[in-house]
N, C-alpha and C. Protein backbone atom coordinates (compact mmCIF):
# COMPACT_ATOMS: atom_id res chain seq x y z
N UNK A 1 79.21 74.25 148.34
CA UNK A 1 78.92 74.84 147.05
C UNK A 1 77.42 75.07 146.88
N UNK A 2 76.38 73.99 147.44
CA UNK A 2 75.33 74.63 146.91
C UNK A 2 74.42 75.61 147.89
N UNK A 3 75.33 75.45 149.12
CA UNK A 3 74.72 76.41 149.81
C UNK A 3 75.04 77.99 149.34
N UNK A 4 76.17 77.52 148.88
CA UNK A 4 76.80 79.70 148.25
C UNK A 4 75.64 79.95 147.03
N UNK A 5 75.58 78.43 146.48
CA UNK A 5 74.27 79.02 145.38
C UNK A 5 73.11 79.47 145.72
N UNK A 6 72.44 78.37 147.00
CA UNK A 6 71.17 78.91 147.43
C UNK A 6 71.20 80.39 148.04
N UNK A 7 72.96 80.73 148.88
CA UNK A 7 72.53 81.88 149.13
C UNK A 7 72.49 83.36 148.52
N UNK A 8 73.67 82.81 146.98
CA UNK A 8 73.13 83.87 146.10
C UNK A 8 72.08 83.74 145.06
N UNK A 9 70.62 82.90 145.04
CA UNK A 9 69.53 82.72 144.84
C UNK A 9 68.63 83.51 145.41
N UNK A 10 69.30 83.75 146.76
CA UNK A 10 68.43 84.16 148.07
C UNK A 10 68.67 85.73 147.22
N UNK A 11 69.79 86.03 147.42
CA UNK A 11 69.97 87.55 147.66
C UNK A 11 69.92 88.36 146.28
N UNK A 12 69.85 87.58 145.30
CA UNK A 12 69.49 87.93 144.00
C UNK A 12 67.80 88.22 143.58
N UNK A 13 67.19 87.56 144.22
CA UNK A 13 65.65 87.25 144.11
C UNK A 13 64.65 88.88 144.55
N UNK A 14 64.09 89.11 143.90
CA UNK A 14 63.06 90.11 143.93
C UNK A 14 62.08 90.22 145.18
N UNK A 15 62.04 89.42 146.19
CA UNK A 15 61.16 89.40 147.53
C UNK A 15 62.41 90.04 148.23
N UNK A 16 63.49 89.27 148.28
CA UNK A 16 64.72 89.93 149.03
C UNK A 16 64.61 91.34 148.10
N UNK A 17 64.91 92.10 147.31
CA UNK A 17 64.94 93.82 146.97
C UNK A 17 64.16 94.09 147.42
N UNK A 18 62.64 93.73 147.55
CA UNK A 18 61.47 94.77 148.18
C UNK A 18 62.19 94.92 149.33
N UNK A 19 62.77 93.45 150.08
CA UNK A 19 62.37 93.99 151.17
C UNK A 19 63.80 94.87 152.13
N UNK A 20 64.67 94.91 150.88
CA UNK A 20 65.94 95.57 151.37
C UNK A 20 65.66 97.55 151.18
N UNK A 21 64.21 97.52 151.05
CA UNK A 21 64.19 99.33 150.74
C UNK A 21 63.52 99.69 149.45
N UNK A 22 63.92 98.87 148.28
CA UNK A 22 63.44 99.18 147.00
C UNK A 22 61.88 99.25 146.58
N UNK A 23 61.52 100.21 145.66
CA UNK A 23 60.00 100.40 145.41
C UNK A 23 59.86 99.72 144.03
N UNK A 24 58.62 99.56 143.81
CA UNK A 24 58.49 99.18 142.61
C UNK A 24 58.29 99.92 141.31
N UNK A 25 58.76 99.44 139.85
CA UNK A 25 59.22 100.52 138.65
C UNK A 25 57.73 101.57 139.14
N UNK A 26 57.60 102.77 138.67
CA UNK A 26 56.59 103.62 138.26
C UNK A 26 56.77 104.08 136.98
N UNK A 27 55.85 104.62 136.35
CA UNK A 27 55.18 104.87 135.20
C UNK A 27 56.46 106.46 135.19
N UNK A 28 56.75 107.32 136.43
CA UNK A 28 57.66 108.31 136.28
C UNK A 28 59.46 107.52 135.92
N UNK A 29 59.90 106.10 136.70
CA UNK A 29 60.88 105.61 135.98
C UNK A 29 61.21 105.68 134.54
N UNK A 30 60.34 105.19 133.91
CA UNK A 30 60.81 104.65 132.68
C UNK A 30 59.89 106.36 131.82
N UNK A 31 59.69 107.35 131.85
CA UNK A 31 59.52 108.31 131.32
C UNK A 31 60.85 108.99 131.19
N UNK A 32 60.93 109.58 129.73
CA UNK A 32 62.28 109.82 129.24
C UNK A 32 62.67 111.16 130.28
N UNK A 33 63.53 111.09 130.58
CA UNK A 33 63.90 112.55 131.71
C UNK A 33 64.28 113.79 130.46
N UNK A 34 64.31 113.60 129.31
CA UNK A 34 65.13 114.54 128.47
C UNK A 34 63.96 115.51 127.75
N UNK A 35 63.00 115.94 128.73
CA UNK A 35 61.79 116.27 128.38
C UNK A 35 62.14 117.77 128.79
N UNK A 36 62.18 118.96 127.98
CA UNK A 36 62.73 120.44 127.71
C UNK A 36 61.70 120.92 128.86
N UNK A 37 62.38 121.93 129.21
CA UNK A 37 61.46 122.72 130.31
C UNK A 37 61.49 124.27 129.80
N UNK A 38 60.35 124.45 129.50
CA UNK A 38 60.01 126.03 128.89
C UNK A 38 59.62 127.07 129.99
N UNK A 39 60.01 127.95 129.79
CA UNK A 39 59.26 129.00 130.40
C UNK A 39 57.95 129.50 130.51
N UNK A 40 57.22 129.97 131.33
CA UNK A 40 55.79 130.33 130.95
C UNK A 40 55.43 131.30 130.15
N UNK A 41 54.41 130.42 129.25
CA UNK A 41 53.51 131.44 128.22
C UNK A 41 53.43 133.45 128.67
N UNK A 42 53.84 133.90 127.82
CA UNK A 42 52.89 135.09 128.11
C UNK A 42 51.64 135.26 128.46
N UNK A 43 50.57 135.09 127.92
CA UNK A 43 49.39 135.22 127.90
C UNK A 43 48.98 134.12 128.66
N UNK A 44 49.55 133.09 129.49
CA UNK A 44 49.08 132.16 130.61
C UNK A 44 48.08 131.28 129.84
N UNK A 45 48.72 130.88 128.40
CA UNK A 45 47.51 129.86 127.11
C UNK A 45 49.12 128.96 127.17
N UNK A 46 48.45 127.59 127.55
CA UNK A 46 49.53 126.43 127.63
C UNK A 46 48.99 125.57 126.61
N UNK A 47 49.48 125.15 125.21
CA UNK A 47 49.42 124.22 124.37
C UNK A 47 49.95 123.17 124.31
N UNK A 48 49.12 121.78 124.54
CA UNK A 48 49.90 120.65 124.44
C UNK A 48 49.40 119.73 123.51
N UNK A 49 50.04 118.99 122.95
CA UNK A 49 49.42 118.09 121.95
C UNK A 49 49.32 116.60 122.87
N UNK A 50 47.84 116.05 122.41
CA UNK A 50 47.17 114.91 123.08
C UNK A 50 48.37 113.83 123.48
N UNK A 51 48.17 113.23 124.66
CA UNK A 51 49.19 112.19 125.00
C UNK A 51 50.65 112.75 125.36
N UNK A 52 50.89 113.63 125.15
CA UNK A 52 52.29 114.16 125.90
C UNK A 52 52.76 115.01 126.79
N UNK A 53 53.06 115.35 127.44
CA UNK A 53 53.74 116.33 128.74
C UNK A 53 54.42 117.76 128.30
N UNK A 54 53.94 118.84 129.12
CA UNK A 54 54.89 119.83 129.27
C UNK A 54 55.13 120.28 130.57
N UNK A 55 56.66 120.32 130.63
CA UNK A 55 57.56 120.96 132.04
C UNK A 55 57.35 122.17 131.48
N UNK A 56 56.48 122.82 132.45
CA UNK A 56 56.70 124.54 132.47
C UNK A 56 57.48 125.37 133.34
N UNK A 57 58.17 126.04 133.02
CA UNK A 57 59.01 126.71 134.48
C UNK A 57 58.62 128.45 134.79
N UNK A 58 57.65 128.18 136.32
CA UNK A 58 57.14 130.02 136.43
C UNK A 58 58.23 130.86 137.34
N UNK A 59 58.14 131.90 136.91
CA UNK A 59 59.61 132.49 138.03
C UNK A 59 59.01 132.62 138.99
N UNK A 60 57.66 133.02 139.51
CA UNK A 60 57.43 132.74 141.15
C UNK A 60 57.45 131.60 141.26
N UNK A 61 58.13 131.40 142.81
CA UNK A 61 57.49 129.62 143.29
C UNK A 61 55.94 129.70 143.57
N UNK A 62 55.86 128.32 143.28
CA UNK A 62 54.21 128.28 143.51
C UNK A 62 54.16 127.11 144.19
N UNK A 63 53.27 127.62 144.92
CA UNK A 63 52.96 126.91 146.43
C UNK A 63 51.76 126.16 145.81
N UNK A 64 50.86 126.27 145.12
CA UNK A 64 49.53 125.53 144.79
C UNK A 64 49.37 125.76 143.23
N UNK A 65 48.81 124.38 142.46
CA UNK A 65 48.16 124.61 141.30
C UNK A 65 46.97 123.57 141.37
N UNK A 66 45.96 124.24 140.82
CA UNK A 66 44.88 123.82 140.92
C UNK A 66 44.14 123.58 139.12
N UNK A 67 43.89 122.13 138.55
CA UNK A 67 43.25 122.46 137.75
C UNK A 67 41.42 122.20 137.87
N UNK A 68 40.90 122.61 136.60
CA UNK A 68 39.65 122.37 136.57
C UNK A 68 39.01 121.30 135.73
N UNK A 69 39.51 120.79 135.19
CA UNK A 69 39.12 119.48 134.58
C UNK A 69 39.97 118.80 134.18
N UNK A 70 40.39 117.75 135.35
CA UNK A 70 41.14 116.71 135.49
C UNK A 70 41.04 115.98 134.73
N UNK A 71 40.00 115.41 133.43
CA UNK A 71 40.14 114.20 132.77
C UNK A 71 40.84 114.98 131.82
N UNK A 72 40.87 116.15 131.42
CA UNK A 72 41.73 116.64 130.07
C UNK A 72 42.91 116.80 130.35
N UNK A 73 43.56 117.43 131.49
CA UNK A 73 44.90 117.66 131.62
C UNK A 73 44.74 117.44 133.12
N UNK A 74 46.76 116.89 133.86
CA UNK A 74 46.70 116.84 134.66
C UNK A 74 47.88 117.07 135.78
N UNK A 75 48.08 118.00 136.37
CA UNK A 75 49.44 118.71 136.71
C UNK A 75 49.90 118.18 138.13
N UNK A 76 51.58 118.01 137.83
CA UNK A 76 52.21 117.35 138.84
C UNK A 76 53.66 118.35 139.08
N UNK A 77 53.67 118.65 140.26
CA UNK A 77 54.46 120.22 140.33
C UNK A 77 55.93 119.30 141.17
N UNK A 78 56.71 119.34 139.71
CA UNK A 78 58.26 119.15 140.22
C UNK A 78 59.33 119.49 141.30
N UNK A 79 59.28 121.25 141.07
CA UNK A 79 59.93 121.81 142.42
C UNK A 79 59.09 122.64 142.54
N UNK A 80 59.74 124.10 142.84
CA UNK A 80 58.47 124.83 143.59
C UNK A 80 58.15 126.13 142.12
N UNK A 81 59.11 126.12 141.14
CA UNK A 81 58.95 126.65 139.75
C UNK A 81 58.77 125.97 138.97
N UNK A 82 58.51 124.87 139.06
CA UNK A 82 58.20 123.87 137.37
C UNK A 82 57.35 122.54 138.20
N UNK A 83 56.26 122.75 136.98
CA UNK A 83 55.46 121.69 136.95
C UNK A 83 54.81 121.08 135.71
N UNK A 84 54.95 119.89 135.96
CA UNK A 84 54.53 119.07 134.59
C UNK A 84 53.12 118.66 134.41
N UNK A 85 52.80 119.38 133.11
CA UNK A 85 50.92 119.28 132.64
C UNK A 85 51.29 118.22 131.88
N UNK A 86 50.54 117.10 131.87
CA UNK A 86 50.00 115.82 131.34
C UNK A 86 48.60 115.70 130.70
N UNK A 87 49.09 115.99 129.07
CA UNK A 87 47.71 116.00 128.33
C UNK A 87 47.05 114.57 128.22
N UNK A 88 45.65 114.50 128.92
CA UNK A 88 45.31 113.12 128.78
C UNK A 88 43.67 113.06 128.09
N UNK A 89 43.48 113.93 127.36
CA UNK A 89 42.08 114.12 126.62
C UNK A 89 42.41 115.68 126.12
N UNK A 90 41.71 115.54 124.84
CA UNK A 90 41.64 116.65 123.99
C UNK A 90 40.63 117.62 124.36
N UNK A 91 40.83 118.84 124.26
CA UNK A 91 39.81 119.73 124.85
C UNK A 91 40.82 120.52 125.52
N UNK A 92 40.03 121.94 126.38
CA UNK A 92 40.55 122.55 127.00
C UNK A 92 40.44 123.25 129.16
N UNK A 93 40.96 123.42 129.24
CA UNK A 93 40.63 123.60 131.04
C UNK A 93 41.33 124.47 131.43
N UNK A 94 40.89 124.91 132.55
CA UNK A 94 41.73 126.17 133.18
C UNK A 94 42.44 126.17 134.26
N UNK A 95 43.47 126.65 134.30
CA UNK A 95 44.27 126.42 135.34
C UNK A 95 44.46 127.46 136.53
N UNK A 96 44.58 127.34 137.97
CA UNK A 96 45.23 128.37 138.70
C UNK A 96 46.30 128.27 139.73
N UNK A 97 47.23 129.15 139.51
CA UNK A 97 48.29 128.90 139.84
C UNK A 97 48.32 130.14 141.39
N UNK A 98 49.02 129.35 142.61
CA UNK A 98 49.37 130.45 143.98
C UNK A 98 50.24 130.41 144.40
N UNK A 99 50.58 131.54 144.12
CA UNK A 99 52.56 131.50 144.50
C UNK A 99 52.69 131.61 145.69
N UNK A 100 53.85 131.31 146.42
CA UNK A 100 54.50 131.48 147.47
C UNK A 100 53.82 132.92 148.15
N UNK A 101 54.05 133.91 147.74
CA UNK A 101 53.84 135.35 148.17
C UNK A 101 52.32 135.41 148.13
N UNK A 102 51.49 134.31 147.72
CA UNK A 102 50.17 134.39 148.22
C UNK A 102 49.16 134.80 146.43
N UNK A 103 49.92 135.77 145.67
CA UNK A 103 49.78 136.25 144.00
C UNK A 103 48.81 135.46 143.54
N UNK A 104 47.78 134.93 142.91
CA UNK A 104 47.21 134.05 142.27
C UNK A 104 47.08 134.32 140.91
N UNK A 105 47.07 133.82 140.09
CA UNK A 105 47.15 133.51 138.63
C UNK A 105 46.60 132.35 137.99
N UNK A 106 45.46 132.89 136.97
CA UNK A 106 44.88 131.54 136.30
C UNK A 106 45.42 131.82 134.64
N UNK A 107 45.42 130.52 133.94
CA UNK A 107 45.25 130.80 132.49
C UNK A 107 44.57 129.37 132.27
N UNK A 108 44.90 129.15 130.84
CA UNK A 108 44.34 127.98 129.84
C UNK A 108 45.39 126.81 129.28
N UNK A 109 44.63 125.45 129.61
CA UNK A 109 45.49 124.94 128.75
C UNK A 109 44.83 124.44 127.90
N UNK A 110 45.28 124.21 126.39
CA UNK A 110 44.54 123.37 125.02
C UNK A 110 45.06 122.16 125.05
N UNK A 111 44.79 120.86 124.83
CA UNK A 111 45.15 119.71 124.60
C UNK A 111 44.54 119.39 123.02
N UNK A 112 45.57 119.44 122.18
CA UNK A 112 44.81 119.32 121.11
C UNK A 112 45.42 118.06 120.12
N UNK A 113 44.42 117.39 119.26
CA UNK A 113 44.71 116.29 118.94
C UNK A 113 44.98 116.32 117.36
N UNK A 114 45.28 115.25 116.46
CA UNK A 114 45.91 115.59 115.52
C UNK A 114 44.61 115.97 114.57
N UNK A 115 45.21 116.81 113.60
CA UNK A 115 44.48 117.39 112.39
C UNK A 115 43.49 116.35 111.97
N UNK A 116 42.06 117.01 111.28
CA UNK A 116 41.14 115.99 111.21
C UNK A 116 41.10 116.75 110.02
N UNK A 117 40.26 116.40 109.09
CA UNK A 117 39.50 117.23 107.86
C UNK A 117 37.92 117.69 108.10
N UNK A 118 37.86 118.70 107.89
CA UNK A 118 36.33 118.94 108.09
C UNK A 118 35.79 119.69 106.93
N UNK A 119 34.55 119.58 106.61
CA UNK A 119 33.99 119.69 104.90
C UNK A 119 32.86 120.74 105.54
N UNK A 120 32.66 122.02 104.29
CA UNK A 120 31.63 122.81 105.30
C UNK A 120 31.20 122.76 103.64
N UNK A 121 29.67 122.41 103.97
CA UNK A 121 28.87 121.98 102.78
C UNK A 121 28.43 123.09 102.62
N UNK A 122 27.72 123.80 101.35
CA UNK A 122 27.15 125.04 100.64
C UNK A 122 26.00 124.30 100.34
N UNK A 123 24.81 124.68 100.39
CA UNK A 123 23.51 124.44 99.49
C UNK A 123 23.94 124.88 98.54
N UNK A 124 22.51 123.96 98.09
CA UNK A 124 22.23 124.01 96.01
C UNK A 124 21.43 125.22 95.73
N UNK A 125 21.92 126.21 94.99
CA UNK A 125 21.61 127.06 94.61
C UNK A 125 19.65 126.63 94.67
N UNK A 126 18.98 127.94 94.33
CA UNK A 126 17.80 127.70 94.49
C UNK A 126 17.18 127.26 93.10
N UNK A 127 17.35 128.13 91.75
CA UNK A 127 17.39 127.32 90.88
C UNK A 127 17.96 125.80 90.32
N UNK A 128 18.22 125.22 91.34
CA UNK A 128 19.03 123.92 90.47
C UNK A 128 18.29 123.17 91.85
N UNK A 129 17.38 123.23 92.52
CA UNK A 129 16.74 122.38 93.91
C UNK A 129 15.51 121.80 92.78
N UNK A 130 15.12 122.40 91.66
CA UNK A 130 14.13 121.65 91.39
C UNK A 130 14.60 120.23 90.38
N UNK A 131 15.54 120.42 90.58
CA UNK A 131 16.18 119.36 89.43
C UNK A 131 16.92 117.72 90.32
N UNK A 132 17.04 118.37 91.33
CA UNK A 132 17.71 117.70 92.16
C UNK A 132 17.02 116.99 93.46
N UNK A 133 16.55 115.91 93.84
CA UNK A 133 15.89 115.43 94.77
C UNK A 133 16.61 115.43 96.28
N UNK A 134 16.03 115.74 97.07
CA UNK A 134 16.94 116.20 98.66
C UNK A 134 17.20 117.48 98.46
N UNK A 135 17.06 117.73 97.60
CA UNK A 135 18.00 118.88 97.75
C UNK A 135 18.40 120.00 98.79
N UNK A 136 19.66 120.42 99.53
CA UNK A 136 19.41 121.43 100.84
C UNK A 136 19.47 120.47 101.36
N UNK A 137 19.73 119.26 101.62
CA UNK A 137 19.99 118.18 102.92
C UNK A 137 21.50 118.12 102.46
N UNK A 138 22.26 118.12 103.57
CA UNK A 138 24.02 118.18 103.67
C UNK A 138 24.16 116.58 104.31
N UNK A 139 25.36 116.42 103.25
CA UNK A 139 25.84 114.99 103.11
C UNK A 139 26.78 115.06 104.04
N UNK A 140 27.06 113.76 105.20
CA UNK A 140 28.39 113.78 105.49
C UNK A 140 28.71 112.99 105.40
N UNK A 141 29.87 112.98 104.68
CA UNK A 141 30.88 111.87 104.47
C UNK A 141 31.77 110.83 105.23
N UNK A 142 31.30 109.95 105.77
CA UNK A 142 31.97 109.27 106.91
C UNK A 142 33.51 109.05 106.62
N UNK A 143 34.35 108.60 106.99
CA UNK A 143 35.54 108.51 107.05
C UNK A 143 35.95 107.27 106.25
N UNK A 144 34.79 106.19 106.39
CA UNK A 144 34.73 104.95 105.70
C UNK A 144 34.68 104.93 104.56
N UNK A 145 34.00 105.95 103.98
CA UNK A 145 33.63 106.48 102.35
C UNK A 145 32.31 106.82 102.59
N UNK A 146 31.30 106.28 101.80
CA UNK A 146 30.22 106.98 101.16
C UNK A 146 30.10 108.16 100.48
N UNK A 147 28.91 108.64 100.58
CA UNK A 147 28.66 109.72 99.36
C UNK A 147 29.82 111.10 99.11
N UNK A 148 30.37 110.95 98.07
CA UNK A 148 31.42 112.02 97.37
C UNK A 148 30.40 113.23 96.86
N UNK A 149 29.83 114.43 97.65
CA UNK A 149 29.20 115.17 97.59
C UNK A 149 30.09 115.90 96.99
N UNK A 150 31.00 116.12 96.58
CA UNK A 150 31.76 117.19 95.77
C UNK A 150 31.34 117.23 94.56
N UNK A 151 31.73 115.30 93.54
CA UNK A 151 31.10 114.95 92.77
C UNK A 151 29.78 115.51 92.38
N UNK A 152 28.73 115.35 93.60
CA UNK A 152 27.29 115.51 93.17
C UNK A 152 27.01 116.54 92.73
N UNK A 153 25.49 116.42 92.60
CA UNK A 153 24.92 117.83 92.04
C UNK A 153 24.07 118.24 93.09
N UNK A 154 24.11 117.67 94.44
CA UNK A 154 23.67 117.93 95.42
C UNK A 154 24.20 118.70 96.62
N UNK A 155 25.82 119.12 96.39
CA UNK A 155 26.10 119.80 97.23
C UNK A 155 27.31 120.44 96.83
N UNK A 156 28.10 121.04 97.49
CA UNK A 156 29.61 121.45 97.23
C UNK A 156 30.10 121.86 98.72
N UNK A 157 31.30 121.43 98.50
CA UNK A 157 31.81 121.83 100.20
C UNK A 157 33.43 122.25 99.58
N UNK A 158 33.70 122.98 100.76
CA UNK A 158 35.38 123.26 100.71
C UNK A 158 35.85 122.09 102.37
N UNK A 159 37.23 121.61 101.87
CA UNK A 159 37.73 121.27 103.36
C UNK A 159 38.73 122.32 103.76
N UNK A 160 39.04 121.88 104.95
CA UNK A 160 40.08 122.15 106.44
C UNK A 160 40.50 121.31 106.88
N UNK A 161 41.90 121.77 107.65
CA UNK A 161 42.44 120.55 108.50
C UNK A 161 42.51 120.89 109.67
N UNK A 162 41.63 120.86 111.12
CA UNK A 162 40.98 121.32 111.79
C UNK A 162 42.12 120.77 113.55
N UNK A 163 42.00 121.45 113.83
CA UNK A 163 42.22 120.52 115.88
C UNK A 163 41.39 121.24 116.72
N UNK A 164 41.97 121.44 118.41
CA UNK A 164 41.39 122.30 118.73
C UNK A 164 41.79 123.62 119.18
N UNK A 165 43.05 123.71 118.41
CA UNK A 165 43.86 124.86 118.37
C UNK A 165 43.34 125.46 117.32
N UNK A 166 43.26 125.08 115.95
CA UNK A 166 42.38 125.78 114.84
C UNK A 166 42.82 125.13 113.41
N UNK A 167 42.44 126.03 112.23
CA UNK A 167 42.41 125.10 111.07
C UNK A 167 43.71 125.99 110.25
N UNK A 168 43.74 125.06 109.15
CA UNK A 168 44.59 125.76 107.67
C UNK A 168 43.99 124.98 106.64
N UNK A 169 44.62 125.42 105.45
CA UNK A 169 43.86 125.19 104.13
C UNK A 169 44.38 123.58 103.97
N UNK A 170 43.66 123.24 103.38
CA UNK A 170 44.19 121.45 102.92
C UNK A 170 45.31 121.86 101.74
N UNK A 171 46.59 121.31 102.13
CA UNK A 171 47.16 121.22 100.88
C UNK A 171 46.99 120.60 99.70
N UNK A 172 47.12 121.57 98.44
CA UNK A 172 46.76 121.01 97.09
C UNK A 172 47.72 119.87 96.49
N UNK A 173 47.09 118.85 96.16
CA UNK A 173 47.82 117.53 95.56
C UNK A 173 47.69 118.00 94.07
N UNK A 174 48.94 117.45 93.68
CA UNK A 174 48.90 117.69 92.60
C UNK A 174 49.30 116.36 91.35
């Protein structure tokens, strides 16, 4: 009896799986497989939002993709029509793609991160600078708080909600 235990101890144990063939988990295991595969952009402009993946699928096979700035995005070519861009920094880079038949093709990809607010300050009229000390120096408002230049009599700004895809109006609270 306790030899059947030691020997299913033995054959249960994780030194015995390495060494029967098995690799160890990767970071591609445990990534959800249910990740949509699109077709390619028209205009060869690939949008991804920061931290997540897109399967693109090109109708030529492509024999080579090459990007240009690896810390922002980073492409891993599935079969010989789909390859997966991995947004890993915000910003943008360019890509080129060489098909089978030799064809080359570049476009863009954006990695863009979530909406920020951004305040575009107006100077103080020129009559109202003598009343006002600083005046014409633009406040920015850290994120922490400080100065509510809207309030003041030192500045006026409108916001945006900005990435690096582009902006829209701040919605009005009401």
């Amino acid at each position: 009896m306790k030899r059947l235990a030691l020997l299913f101890l033995l054959l249960s144990s994780p030194a015995f799986a390495q060494q029967q063939g098995s690799r160890p988990t990767t970071e591609k295991d445990v990534t959800p497989l249910s990740q949509p595969i699109v077709p390619e952009p028209e205009h060869h402009r690939i949008t991804i939002p920061f931290g997540e993946t897109a399967r693109i699928y090109f109708k030529r096979s492509i024999r080579s993709v090459r990007i240009a700035d690896t810390e922002i995005v980073s492409a891993q070519p599935e079969s010989d029509h789909v390859v997966e861009f991995r947004a890993m920094a915000p910003g943008e880079s360019r890509f080129d793609l060489e098909a089978n038949d030799g064809e080359k093709r570049s476009g863009t990809i954006v990695v863009y991160g979530e909406l920020h607010e951004i305040k575009v300050y107006t100077p103080v009229p020129a009559d109202k600078q003598k009343q006002v000390p600083n005046a014409g120096v633009v406040i920015i408002q850290a994120p922490e708080g400080g100065a509510d230049a809207k309030k003041s009599a030192e500045a006026e700004y409108s916001s945006r909600l900005c990435n690096e895809v582009g902006c829209r109006p701040v919605p009005q609270t009401k």
